[in-house]
PDB file of N, CA and C in Angstrom:
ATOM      1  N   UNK A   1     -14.090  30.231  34.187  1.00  0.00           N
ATOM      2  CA  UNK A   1     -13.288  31.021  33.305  1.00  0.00           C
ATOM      3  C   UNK A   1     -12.148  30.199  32.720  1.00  0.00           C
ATOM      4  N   UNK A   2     -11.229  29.248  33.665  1.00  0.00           N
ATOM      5  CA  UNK A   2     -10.266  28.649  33.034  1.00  0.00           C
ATOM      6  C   UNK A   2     -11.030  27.331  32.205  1.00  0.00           C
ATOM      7  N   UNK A   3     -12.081  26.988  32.430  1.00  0.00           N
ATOM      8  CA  UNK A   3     -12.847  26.026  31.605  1.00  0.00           C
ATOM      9  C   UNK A   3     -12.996  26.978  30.059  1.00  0.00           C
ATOM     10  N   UNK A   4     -13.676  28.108  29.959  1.00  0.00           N
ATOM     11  CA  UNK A   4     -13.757  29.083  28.606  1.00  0.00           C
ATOM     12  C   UNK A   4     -12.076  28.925  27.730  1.00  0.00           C
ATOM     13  N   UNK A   5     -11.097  29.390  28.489  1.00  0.00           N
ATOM     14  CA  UNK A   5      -9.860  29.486  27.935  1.00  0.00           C
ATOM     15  C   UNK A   5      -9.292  28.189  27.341  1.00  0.00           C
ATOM     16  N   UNK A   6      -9.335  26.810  28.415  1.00  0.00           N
ATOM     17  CA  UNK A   6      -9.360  25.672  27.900  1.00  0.00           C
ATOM     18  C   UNK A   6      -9.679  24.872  26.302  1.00  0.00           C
ATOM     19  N   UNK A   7     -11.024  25.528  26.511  1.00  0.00           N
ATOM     20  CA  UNK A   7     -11.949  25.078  25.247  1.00  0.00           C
ATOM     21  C   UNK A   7     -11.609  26.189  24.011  1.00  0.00           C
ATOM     22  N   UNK A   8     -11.348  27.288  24.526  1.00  0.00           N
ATOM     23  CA  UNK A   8     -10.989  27.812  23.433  1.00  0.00           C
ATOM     24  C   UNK A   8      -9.449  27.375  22.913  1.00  0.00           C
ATOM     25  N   UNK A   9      -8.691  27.259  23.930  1.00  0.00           N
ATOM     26  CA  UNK A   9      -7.359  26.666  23.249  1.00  0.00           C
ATOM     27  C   UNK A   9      -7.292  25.019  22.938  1.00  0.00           C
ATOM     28  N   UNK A  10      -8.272  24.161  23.018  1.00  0.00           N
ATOM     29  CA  UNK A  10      -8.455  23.015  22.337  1.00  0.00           C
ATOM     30  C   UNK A  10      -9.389  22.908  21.104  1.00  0.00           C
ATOM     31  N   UNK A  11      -9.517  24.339  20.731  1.00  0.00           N
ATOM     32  CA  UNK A  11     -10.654  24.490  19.215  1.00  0.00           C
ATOM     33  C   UNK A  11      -9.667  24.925  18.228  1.00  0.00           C
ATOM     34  N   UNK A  12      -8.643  25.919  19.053  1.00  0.00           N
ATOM     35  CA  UNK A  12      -7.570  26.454  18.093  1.00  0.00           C
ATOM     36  C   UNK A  12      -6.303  25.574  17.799  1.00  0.00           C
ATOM     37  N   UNK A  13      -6.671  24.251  18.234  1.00  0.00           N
ATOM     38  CA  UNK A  13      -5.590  23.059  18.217  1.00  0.00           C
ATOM     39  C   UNK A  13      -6.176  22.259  17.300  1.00  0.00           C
ATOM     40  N   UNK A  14      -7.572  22.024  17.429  1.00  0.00           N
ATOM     41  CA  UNK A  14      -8.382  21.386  16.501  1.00  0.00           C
ATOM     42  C   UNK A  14      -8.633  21.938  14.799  1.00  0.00           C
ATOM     43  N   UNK A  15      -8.214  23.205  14.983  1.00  0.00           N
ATOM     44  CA  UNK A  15      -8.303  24.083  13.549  1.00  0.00           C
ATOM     45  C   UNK A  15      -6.746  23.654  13.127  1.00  0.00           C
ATOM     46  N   UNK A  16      -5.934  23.964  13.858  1.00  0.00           N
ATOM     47  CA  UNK A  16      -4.259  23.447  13.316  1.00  0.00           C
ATOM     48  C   UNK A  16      -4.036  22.202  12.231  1.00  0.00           C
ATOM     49  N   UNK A  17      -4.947  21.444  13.493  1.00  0.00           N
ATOM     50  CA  UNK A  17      -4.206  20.062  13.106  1.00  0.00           C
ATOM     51  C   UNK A  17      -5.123  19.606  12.207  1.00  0.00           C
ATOM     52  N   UNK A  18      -6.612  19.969  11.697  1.00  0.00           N
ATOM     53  CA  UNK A  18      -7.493  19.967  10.743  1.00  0.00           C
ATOM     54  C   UNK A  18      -6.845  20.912   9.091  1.00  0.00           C
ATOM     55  N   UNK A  19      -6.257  21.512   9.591  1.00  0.00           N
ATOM     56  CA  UNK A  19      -5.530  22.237   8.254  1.00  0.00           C
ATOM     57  C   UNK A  19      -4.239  21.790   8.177  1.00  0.00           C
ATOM     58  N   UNK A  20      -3.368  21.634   9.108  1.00  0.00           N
ATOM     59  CA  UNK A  20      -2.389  20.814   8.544  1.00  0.00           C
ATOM     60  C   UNK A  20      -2.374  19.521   7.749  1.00  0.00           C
ATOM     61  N   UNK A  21      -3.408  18.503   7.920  1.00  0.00           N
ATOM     62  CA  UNK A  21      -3.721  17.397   7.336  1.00  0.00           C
ATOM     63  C   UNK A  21      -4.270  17.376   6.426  1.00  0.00           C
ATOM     64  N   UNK A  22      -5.089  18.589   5.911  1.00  0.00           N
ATOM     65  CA  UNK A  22      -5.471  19.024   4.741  1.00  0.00           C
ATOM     66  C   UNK A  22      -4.327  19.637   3.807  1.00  0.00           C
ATOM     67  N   UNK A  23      -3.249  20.183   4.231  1.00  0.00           N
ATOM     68  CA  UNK A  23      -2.408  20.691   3.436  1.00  0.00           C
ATOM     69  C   UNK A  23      -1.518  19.166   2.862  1.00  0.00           C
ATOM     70  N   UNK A  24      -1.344  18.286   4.242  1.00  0.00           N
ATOM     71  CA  UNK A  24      -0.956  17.001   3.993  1.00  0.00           C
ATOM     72  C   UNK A  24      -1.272  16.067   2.893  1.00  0.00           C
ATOM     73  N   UNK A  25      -2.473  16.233   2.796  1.00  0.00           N
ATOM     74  CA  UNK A  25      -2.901  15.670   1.819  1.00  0.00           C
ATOM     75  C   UNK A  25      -3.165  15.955   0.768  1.00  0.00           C
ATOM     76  N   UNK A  26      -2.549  17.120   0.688  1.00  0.00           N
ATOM     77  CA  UNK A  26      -3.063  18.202  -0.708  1.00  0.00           C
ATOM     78  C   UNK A  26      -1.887  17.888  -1.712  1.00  0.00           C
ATOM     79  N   UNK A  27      -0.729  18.166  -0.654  1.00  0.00           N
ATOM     80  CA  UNK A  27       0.932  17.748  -1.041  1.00  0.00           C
ATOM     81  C   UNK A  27       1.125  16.488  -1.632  1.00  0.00           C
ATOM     82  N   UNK A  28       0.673  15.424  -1.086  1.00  0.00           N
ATOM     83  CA  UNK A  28       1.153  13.990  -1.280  1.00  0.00           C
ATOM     84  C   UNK A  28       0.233  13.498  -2.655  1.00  0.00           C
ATOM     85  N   UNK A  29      -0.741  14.197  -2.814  1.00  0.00           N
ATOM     86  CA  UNK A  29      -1.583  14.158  -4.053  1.00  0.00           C
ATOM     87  C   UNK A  29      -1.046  14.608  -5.215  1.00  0.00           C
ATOM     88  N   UNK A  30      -0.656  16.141  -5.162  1.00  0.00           N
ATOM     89  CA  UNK A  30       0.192  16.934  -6.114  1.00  0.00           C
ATOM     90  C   UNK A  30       1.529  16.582  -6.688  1.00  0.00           C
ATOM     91  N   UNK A  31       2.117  15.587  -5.851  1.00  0.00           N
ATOM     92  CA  UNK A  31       3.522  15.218  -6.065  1.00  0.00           C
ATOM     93  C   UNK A  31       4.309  14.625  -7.005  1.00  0.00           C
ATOM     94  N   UNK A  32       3.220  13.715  -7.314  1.00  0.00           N
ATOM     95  CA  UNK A  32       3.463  12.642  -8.381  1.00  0.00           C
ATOM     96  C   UNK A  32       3.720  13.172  -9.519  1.00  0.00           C
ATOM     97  N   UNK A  33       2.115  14.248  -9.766  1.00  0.00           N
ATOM     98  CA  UNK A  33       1.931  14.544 -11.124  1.00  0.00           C
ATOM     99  C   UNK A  33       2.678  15.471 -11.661  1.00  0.00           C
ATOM    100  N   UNK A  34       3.019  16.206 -10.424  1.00  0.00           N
ATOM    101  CA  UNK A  34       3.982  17.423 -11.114  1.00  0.00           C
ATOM    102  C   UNK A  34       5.658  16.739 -11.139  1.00  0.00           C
ATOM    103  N   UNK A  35       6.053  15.896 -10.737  1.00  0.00           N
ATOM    104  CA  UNK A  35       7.495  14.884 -11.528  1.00  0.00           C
ATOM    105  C   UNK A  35       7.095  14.366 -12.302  1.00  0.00           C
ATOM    106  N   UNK A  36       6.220  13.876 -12.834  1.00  0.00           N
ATOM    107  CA  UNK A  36       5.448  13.271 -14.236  1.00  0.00           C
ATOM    108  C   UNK A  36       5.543  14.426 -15.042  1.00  0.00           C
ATOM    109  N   UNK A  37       5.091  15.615 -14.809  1.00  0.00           N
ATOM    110  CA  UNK A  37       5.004  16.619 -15.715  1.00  0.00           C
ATOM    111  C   UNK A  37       6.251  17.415 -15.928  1.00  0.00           C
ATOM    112  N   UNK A  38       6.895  17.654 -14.887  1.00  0.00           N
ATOM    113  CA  UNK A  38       8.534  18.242 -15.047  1.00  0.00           C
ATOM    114  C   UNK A  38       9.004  17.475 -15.454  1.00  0.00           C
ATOM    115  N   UNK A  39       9.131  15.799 -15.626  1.00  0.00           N
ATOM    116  CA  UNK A  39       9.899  15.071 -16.048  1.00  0.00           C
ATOM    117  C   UNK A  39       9.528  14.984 -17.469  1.00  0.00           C
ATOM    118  N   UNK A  40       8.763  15.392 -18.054  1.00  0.00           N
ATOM    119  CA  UNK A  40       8.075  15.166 -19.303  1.00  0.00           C
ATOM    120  C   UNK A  40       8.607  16.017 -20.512  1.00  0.00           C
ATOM    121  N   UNK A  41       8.479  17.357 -19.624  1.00  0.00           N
ATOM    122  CA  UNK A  41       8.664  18.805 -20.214  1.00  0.00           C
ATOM    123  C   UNK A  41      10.052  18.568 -20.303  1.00  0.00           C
ATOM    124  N   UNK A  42      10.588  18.121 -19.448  1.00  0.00           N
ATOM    125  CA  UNK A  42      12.629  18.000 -19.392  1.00  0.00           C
ATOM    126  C   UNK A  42      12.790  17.178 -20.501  1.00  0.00           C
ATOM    127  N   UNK A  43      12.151  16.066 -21.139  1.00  0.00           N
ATOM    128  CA  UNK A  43      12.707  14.933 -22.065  1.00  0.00           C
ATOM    129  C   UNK A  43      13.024  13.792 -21.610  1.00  0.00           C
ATOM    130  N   UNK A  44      12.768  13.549 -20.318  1.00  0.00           N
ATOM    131  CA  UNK A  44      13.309  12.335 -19.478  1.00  0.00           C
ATOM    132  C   UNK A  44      12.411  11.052 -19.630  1.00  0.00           C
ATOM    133  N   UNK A  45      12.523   9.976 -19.775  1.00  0.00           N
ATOM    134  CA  UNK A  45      11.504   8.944 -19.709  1.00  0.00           C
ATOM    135  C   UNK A  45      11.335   8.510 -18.366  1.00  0.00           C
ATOM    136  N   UNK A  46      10.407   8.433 -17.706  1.00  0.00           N
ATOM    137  CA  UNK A  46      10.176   7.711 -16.683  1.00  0.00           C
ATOM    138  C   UNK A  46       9.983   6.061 -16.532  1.00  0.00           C
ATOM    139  N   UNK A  47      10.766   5.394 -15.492  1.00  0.00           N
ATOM    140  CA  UNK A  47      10.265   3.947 -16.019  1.00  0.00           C
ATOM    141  C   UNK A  47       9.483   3.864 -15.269  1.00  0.00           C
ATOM    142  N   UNK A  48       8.764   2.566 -15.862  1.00  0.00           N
ATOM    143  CA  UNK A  48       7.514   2.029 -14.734  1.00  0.00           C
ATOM    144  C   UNK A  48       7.783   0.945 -14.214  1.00  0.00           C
ATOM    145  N   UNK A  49       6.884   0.933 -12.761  1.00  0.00           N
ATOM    146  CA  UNK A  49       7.651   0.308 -12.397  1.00  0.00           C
ATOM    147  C   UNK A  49       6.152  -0.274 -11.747  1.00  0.00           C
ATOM    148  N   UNK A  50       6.029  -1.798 -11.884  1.00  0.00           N
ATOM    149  CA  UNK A  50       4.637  -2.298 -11.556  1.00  0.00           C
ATOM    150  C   UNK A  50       4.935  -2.810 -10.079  1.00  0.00           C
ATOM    151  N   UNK A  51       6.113  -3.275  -9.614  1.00  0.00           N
ATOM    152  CA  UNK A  51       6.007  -4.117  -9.191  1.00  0.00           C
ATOM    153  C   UNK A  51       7.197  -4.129  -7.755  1.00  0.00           C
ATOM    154  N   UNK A  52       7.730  -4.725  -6.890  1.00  0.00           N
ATOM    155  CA  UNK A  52       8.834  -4.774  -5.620  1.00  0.00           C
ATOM    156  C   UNK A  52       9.873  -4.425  -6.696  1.00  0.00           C
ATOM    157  N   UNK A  53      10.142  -5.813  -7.266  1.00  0.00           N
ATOM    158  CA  UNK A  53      11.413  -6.154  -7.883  1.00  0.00           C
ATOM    159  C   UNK A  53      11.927  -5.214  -9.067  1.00  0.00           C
ATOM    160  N   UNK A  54      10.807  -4.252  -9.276  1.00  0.00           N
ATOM    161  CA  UNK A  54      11.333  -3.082 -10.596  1.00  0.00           C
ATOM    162  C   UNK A  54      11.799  -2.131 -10.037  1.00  0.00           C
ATOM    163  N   UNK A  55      10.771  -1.822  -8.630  1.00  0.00           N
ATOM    164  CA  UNK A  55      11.604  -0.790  -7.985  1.00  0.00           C
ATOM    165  C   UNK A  55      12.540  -0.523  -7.216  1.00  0.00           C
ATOM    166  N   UNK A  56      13.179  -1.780  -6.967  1.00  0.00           N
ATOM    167  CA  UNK A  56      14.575  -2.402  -6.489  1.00  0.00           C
ATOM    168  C   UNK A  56      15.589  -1.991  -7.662  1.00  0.00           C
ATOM    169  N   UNK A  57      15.419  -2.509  -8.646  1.00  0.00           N
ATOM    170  CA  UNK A  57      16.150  -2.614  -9.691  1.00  0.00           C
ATOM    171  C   UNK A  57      16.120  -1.039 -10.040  1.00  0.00           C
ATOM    172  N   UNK A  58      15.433  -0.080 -10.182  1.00  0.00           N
ATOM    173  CA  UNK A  58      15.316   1.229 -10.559  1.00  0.00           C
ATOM    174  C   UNK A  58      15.930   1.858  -9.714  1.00  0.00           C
ATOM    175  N   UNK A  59      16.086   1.931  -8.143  1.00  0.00           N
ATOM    176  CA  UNK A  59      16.589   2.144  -7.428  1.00  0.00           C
ATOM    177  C   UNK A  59      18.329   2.133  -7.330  1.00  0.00           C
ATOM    178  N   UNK A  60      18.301   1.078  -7.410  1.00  0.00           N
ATOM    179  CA  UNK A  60      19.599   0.364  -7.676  1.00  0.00           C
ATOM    180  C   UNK A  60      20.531   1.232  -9.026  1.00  0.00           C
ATOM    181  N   UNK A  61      19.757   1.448 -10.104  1.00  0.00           N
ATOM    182  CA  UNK A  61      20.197   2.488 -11.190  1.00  0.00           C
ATOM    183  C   UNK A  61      20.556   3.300 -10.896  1.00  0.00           C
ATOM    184  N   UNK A  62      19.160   4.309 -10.055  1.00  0.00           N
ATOM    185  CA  UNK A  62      19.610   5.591  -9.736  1.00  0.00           C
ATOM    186  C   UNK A  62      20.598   5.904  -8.980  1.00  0.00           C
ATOM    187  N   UNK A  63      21.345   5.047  -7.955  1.00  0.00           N
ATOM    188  CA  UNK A  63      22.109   4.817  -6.918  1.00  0.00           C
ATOM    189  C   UNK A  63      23.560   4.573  -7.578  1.00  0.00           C
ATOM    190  N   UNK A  64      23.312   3.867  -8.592  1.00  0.00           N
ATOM    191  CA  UNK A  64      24.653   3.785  -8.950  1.00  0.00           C
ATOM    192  C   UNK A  64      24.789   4.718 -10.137  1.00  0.00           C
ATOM    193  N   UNK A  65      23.842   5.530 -10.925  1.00  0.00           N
ATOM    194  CA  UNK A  65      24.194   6.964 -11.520  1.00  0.00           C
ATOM    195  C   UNK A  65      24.641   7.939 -10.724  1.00  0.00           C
ATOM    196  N   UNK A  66      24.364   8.354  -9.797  1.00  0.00           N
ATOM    197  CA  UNK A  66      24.808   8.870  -8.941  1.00  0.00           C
ATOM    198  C   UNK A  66      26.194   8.760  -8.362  1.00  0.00           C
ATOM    199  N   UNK A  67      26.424   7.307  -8.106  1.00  0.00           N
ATOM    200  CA  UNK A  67      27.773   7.134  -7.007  1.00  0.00           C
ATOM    201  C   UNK A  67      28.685   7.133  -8.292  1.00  0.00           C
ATOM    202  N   UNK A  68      28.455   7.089  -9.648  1.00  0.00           N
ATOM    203  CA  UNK A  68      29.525   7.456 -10.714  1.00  0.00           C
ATOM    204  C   UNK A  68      29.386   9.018 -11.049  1.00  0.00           C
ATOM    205  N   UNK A  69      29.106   9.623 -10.866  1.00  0.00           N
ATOM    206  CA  UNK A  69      28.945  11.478 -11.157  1.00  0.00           C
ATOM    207  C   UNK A  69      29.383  11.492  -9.737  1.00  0.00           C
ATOM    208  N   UNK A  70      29.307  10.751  -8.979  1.00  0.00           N
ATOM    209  CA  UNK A  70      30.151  11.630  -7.693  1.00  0.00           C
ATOM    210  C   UNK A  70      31.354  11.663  -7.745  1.00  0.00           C
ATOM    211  N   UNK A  71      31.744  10.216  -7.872  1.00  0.00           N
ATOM    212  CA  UNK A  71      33.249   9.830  -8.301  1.00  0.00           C
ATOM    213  C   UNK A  71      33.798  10.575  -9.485  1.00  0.00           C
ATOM    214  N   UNK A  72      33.258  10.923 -10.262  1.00  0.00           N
ATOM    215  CA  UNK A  72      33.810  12.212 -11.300  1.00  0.00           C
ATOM    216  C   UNK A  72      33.889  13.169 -11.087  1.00  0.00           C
ATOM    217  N   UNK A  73      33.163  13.427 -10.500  1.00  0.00           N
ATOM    218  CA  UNK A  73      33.111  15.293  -9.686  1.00  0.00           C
ATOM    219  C   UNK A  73      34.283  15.455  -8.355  1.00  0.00           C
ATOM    220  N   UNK A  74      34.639  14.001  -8.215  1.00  0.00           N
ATOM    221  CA  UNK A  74      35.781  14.080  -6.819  1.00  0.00           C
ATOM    222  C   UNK A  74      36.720  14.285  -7.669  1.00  0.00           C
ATOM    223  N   UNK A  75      36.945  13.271  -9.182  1.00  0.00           N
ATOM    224  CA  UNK A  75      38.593  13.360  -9.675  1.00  0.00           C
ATOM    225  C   UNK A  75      38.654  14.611 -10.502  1.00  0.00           C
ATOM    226  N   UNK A  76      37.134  15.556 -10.633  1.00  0.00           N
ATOM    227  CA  UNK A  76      37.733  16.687 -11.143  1.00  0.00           C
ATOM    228  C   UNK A  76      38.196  17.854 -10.029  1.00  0.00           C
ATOM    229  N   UNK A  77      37.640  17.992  -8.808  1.00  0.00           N
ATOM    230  CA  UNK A  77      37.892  18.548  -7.902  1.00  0.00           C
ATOM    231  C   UNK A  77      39.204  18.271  -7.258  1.00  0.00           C
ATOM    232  N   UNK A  78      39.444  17.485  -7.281  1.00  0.00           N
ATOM    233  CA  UNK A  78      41.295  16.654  -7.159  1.00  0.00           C
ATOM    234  C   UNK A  78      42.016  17.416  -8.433  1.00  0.00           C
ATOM    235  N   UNK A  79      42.172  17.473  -9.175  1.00  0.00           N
ATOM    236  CA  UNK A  79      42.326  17.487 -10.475  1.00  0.00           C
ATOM    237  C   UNK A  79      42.685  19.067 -10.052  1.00  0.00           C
ATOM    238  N   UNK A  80      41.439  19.486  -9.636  1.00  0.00           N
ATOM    239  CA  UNK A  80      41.857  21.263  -9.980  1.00  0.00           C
ATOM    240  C   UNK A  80      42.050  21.399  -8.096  1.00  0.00           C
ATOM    241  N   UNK A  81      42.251  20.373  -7.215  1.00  0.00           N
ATOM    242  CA  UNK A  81      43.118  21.181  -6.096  1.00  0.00           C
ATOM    243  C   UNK A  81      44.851  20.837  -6.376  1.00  0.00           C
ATOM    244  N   UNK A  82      45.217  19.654  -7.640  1.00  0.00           N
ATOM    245  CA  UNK A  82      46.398  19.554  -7.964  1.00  0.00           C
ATOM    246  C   UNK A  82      47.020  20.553  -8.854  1.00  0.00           C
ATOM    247  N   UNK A  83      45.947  21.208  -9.699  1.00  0.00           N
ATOM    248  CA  UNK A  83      46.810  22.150 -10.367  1.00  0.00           C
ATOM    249  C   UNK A  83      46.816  23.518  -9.878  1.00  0.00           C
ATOM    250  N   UNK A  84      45.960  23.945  -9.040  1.00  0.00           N
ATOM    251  CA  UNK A  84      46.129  24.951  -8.127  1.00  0.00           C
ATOM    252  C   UNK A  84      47.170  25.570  -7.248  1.00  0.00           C
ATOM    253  N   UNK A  85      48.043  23.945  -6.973  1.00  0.00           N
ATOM    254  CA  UNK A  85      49.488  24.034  -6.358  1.00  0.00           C
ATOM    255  C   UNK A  85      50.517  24.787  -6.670  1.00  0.00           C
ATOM    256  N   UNK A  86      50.090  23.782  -8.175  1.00  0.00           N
ATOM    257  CA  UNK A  86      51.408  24.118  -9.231  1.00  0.00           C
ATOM    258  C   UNK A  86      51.206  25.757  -9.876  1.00  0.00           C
ATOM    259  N   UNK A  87      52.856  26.372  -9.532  1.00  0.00           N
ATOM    260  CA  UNK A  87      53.061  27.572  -9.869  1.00  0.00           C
ATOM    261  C   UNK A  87      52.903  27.661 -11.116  1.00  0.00           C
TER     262      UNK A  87
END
């Protein structure tokens, strides 16, 4: 009997992890194309990037677009906890 229960709870482990890896791979397939396609529909150009050294360099862009919109969004948030003070 505990041999029946066994096997049945190593079939219902085997169905899990057989559909999770299918969903896995369903995801990592879909991913690309739909930021290709939202990015498309938005107006954005995507660069390409063939190679290590492009996607270093692309990286490097996005990283520093970012760390400048942060730094603006701090001196406006400064900005309006300084005038908030003032009566």
């Amino acid at each position: 009997m505990k041999a029946l229960g066994l096997l049945s709870l190593l079939l219902a482990l085997l169905i899990v992890v057989v559909q999770a890896k299918k969903q896995l791979s369903v995801t990592h397939q879909a991913t690309p194309g739909a930021a290709a396609s939202a990015a498309s529909s938005a107006g954005v150009d995507l660069p390409k990037v063939d190679n290590a050294e492009d996607a270093r360099r692309a990286q490097q862009r996005v990283q520093d677009d970012v760390n400048r919109l942060m730094q603006g969004r701090a001196s406006d948030v400064a900005r309006g906890v300084d005038d908030a003070d003032k009566p």
